[in-house]
N, C-alpha and C. Protein backbone atom coordinates (compact mmCIF):
# COMPACT_ATOMS: atom_id res chain seq x y z
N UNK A 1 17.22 -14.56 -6.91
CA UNK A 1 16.42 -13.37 -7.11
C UNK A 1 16.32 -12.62 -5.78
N UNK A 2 16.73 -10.93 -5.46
CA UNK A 2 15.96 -10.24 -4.56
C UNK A 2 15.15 -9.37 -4.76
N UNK A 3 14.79 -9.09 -3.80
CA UNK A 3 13.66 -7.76 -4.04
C UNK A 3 14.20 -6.52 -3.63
N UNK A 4 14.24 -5.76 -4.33
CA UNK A 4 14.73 -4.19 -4.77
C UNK A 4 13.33 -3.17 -4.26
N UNK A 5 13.64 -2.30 -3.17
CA UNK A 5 12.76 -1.49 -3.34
C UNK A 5 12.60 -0.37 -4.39
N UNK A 6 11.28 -0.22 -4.67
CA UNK A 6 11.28 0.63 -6.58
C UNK A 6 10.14 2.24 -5.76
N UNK A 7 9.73 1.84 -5.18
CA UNK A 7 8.70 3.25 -4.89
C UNK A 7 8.40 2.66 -3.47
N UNK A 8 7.74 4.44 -2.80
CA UNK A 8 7.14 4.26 -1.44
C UNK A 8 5.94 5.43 -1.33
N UNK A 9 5.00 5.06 -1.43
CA UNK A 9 3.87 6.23 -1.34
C UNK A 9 3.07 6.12 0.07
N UNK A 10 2.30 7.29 0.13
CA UNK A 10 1.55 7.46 1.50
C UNK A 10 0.12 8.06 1.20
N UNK A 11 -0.58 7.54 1.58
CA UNK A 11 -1.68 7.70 2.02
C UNK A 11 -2.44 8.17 3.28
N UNK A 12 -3.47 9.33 2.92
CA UNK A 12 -4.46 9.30 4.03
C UNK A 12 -5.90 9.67 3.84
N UNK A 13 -6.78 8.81 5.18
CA UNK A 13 -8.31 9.57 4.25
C UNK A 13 -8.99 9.30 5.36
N UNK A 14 -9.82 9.52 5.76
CA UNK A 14 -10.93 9.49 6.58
C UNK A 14 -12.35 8.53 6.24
N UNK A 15 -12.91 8.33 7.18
CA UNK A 15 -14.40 8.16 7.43
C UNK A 15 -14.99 9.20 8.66
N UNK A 16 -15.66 10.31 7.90
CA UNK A 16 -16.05 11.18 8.48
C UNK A 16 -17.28 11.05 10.30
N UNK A 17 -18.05 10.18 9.11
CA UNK A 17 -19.77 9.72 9.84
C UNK A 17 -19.75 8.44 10.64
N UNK A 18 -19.03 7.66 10.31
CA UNK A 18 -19.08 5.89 10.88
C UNK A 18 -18.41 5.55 11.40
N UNK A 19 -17.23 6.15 11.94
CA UNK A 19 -16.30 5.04 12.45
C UNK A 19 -16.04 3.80 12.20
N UNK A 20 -16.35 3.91 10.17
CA UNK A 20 -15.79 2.67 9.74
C UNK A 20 -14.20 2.02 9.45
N UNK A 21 -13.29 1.14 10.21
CA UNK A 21 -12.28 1.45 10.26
C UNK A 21 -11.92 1.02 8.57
N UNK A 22 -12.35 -0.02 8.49
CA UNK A 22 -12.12 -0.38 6.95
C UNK A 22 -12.28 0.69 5.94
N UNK A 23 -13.72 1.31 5.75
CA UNK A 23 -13.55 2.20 4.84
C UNK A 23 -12.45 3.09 5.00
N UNK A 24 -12.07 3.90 6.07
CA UNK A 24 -11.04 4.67 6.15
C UNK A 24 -9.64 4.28 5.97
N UNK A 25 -9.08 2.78 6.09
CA UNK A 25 -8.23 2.31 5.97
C UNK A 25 -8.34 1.93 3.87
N UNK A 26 -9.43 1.54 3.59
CA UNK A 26 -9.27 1.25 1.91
C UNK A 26 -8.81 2.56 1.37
N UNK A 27 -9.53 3.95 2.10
CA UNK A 27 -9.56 5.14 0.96
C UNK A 27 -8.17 5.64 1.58
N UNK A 28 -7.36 5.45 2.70
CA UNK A 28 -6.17 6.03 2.46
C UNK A 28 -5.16 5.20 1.45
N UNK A 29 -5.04 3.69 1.36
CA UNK A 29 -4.64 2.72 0.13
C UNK A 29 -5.08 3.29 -0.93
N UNK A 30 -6.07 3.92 -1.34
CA UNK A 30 -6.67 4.29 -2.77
C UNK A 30 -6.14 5.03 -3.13
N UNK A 31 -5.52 6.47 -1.75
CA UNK A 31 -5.10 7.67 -1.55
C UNK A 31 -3.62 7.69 -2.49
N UNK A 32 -3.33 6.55 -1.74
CA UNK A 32 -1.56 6.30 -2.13
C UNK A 32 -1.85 5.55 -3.22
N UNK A 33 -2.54 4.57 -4.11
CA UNK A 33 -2.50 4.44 -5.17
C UNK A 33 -2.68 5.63 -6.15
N UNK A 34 -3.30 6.01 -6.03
CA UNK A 34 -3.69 7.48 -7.01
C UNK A 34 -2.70 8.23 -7.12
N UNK A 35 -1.59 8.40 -5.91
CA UNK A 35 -0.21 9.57 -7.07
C UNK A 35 0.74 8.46 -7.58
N UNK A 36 0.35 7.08 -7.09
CA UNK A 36 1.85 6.60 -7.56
C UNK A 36 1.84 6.16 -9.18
N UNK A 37 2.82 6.37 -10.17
CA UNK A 37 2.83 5.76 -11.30
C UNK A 37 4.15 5.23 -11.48
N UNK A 38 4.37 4.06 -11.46
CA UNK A 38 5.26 3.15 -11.85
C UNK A 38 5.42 2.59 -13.29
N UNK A 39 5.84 3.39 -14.24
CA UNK A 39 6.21 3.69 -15.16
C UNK A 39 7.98 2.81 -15.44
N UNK A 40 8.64 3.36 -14.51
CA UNK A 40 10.04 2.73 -14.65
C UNK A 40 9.64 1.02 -14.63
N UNK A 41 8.82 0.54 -13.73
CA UNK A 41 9.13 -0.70 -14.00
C UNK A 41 8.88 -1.31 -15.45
N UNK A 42 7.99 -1.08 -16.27
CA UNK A 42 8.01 -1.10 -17.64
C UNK A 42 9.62 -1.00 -18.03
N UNK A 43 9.40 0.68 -18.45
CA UNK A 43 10.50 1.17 -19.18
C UNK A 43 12.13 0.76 -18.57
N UNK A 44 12.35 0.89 -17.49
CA UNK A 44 13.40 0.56 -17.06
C UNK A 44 13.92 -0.80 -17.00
N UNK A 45 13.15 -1.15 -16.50
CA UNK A 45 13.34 -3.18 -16.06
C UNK A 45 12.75 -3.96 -17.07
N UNK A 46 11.88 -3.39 -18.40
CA UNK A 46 11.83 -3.97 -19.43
C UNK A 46 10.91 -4.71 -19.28
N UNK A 47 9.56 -4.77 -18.35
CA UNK A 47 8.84 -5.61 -18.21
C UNK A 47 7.49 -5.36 -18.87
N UNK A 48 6.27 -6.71 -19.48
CA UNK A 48 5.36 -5.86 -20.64
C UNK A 48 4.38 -6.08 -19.48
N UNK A 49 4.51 -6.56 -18.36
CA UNK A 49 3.31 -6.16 -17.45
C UNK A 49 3.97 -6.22 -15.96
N UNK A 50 3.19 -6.22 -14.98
CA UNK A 50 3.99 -6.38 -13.59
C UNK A 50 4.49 -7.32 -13.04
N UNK A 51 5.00 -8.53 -13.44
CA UNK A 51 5.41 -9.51 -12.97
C UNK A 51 6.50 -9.57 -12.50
N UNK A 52 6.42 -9.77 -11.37
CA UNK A 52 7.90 -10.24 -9.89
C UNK A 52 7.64 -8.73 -9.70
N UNK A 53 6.09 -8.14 -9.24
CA UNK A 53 5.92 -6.29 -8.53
C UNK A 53 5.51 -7.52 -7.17
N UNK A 54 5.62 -6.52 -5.92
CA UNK A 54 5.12 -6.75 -4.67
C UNK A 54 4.86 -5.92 -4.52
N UNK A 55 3.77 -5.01 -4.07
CA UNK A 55 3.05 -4.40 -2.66
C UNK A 55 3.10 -4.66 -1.25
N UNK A 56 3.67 -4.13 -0.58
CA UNK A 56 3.41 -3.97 0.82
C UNK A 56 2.30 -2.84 1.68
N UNK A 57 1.61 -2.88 1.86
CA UNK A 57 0.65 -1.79 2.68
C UNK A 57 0.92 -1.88 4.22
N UNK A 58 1.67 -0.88 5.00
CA UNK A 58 1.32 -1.17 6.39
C UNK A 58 0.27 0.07 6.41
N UNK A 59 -0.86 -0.29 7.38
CA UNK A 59 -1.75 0.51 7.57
C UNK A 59 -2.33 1.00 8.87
N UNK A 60 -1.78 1.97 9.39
CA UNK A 60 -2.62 2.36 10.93
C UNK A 60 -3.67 3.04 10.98
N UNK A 61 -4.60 2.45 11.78
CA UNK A 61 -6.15 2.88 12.35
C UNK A 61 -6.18 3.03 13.44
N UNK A 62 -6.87 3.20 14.37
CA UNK A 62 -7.31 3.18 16.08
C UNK A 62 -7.77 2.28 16.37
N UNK A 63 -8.20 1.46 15.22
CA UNK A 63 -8.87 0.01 15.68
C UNK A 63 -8.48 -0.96 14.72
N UNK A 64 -7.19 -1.71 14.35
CA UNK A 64 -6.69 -2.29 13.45
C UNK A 64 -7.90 -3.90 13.41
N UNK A 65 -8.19 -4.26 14.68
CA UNK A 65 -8.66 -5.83 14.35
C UNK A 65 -10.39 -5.54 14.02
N UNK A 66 -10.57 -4.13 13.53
CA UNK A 66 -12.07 -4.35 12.95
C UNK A 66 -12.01 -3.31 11.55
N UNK A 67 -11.01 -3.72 10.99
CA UNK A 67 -10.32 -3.92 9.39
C UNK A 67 -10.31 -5.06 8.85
N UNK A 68 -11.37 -4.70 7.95
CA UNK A 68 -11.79 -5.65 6.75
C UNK A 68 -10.28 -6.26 5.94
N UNK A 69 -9.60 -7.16 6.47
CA UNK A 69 -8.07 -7.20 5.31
C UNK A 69 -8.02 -7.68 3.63
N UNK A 70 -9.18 -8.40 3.69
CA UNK A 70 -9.81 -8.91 2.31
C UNK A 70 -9.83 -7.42 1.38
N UNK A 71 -11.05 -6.24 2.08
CA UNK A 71 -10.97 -5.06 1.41
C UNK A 71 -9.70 -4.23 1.23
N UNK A 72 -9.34 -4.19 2.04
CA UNK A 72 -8.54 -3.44 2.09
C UNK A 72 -7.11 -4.39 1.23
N UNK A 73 -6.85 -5.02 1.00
CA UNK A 73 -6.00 -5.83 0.10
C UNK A 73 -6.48 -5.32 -1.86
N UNK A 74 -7.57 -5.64 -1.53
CA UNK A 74 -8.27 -5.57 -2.93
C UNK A 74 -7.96 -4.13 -3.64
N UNK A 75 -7.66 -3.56 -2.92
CA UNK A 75 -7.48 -1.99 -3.49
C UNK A 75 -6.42 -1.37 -4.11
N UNK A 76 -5.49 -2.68 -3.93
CA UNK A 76 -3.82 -2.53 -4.22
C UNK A 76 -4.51 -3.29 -6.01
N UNK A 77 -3.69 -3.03 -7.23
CA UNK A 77 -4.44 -2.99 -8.41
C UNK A 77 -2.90 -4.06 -9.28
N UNK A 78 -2.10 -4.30 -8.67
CA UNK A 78 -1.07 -4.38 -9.04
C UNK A 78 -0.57 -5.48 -8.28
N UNK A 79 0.44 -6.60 -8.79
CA UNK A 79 1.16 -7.25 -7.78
C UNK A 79 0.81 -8.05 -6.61
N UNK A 80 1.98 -9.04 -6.67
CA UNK A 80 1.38 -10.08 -5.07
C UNK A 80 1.63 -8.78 -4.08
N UNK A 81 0.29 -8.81 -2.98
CA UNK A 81 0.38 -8.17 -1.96
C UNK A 81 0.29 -8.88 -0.51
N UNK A 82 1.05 -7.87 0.21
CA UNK A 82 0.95 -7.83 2.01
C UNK A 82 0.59 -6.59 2.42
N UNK A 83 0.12 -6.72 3.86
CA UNK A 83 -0.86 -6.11 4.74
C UNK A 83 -0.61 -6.16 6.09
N UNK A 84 0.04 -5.09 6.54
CA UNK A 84 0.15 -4.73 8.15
C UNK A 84 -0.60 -4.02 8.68
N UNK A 85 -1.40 -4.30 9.82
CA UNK A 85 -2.37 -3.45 10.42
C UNK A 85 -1.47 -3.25 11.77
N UNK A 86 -1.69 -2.05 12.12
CA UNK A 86 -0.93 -1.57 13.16
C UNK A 86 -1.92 -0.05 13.70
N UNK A 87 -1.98 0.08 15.29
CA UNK A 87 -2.54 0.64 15.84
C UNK A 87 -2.15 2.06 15.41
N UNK A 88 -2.73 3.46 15.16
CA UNK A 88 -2.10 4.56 15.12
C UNK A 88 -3.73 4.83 14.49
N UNK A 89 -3.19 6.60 13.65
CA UNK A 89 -4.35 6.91 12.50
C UNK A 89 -4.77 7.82 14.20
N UNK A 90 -6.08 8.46 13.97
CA UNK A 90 -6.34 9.63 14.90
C UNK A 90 -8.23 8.88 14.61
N UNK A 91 -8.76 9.58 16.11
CA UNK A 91 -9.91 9.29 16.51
C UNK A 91 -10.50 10.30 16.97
N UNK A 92 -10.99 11.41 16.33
CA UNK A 92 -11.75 13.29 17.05
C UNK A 92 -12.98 13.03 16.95
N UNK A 93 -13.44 14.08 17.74
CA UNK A 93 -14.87 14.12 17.96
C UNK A 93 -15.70 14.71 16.80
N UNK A 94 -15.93 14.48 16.14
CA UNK A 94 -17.00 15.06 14.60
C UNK A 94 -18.63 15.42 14.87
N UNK A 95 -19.52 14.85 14.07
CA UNK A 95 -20.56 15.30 14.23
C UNK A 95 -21.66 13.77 14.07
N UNK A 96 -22.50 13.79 14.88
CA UNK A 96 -23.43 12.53 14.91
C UNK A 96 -24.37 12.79 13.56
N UNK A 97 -24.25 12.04 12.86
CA UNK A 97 -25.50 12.31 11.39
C UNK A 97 -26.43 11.01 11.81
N UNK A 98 -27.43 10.84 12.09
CA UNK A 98 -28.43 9.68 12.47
C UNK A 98 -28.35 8.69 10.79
N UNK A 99 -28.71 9.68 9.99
CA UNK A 99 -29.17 8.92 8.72
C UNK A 99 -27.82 7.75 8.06
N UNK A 100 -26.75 8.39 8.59
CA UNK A 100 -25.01 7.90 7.81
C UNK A 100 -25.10 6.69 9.33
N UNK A 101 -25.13 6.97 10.17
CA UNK A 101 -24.66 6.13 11.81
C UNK A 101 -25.29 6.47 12.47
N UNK A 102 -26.17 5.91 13.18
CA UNK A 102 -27.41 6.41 14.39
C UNK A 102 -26.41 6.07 15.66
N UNK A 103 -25.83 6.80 16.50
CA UNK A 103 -25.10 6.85 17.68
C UNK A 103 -23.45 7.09 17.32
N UNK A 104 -23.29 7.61 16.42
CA UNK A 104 -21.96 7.70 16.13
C UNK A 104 -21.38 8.81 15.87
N UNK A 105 -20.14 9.41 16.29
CA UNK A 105 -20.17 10.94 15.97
C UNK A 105 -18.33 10.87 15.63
N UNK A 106 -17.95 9.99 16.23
CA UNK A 106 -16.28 9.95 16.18
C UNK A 106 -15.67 10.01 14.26
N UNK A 107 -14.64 11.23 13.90
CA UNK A 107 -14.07 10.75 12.91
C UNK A 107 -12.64 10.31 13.09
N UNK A 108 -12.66 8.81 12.02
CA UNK A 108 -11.32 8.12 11.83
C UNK A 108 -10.40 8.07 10.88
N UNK A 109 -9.40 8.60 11.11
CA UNK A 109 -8.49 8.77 10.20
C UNK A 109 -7.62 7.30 10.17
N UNK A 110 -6.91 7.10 8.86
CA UNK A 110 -6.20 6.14 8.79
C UNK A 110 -4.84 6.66 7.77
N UNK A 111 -4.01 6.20 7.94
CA UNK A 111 -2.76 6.64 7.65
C UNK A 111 -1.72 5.33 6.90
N UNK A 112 -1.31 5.09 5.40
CA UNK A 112 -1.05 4.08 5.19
C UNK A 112 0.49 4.36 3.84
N UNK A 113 1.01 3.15 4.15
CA UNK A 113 2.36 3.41 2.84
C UNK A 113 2.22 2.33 2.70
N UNK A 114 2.74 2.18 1.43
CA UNK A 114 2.58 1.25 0.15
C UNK A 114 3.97 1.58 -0.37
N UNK A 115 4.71 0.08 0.33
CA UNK A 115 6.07 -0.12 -0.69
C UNK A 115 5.68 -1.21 -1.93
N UNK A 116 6.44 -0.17 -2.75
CA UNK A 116 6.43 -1.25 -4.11
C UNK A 116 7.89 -1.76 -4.53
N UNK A 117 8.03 -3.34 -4.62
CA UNK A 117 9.52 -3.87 -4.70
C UNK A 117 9.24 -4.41 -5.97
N UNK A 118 10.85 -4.70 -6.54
CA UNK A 118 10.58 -5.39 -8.09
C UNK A 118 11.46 -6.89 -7.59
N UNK A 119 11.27 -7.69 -8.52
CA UNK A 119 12.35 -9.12 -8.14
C UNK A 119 13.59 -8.56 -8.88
N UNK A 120 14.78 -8.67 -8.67
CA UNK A 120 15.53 -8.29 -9.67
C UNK A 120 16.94 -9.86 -9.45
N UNK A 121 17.67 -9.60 -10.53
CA UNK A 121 18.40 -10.54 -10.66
C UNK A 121 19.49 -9.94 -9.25
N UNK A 122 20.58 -10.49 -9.14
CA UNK A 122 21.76 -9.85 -8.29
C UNK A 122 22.68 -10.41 -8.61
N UNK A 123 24.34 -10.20 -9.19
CA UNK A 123 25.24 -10.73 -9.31
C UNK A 123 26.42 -10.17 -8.39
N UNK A 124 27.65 -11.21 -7.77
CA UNK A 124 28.12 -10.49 -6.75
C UNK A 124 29.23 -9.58 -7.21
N UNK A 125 29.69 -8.64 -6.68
CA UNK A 125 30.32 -7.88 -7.16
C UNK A 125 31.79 -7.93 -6.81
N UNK A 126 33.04 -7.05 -7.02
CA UNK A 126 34.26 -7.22 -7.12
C UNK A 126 34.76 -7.29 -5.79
N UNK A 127 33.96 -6.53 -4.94
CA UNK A 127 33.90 -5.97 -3.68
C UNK A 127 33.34 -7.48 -2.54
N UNK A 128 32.48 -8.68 -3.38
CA UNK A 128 31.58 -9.26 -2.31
C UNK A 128 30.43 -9.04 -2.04
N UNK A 129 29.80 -7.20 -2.10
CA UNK A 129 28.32 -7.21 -1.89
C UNK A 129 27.76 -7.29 -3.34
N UNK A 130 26.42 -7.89 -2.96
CA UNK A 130 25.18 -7.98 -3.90
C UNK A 130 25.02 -6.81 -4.39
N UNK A 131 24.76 -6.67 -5.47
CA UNK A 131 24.35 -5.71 -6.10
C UNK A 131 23.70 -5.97 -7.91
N UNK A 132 22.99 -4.69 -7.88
CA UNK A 132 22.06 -5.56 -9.16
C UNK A 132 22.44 -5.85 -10.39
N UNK A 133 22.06 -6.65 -11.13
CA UNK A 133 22.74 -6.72 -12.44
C UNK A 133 22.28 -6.04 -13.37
N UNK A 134 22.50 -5.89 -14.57
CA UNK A 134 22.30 -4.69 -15.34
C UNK A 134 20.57 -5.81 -15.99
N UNK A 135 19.94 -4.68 -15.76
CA UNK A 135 18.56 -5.18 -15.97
C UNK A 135 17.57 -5.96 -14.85
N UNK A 136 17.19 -6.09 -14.87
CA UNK A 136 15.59 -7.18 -13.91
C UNK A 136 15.18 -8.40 -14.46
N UNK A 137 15.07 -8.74 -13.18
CA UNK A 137 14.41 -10.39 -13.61
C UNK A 137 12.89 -10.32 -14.34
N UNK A 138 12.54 -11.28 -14.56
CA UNK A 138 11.02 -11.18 -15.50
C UNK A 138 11.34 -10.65 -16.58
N UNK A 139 12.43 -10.48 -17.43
CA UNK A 139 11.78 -9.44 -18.65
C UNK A 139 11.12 -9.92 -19.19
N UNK A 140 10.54 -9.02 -20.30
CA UNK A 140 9.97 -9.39 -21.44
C UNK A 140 10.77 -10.37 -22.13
N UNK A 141 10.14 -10.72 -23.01
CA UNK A 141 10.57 -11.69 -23.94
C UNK A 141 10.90 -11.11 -25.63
């Protein structure tokens, strides 16, 4: 079995008030869940639910090691997932709200893609390279 990349979406979102890196890192994942619809893997690969889907999320913040990875995992709705935190995403000066963060004024952006792979069968071809076989692994039954 390999894994076939099937979609790649992007995400972005902010935490305006807190400089929470997690929240800003879940709602750009949410960001990129929300346009993607993976439809073909059904219809195409014949499957009656997601089985052999992976998620990948790499996700940049300004402050990757005070990202919640538990949350931010949980947000992916679909499929065994992984999670790269990697430094990036933007850090501006915003506005201090006492009531949201008492000493806090910085907004954090976070910036994230979400590859989605399928398992698929591979048979070798005439040529030597791999290439897929007609249909996907997991089908239905």
């Amino acid at each position: 079995m390999a894994r076939q990349r099937f979609a790649i979406e992007l995400g972005y979102a902010a935490d305006l008030h807190g400089e929470d890196m997690t929240k800003a890192a879940v709602r750009a994942v949410r960001d990129a869940v929300s346009r993607v619809c993976l439809c073909g893997i059904m219809e195409i690969c014949g499957r009656d639910r997601f089985q052999g889907v992976f998620v990948h999320a790499d996700v940049a913040v300004p402050d990757p090691e005070r990202v919640d990875r538990e949350a931010v995992l949980a947000c992916i709705p679909i499929g065994e997932t992984s999670l790269n935190l990697v430094p990036g995403g933007m850090s501006v000066p915003g506005i201090e709200v006492p009531c949201f963060a008492p000493g806090v004024s910085n907004i954090v952006v976070a910036c994230a893609a979400l590859t989605v792979s399928v398992e698929t069968d591979t048979e070798g071809a005439a040529d030597g390279s791999k290439k897929p076989a007609c249909g996907c692994a997991a089908k239905a039954d």
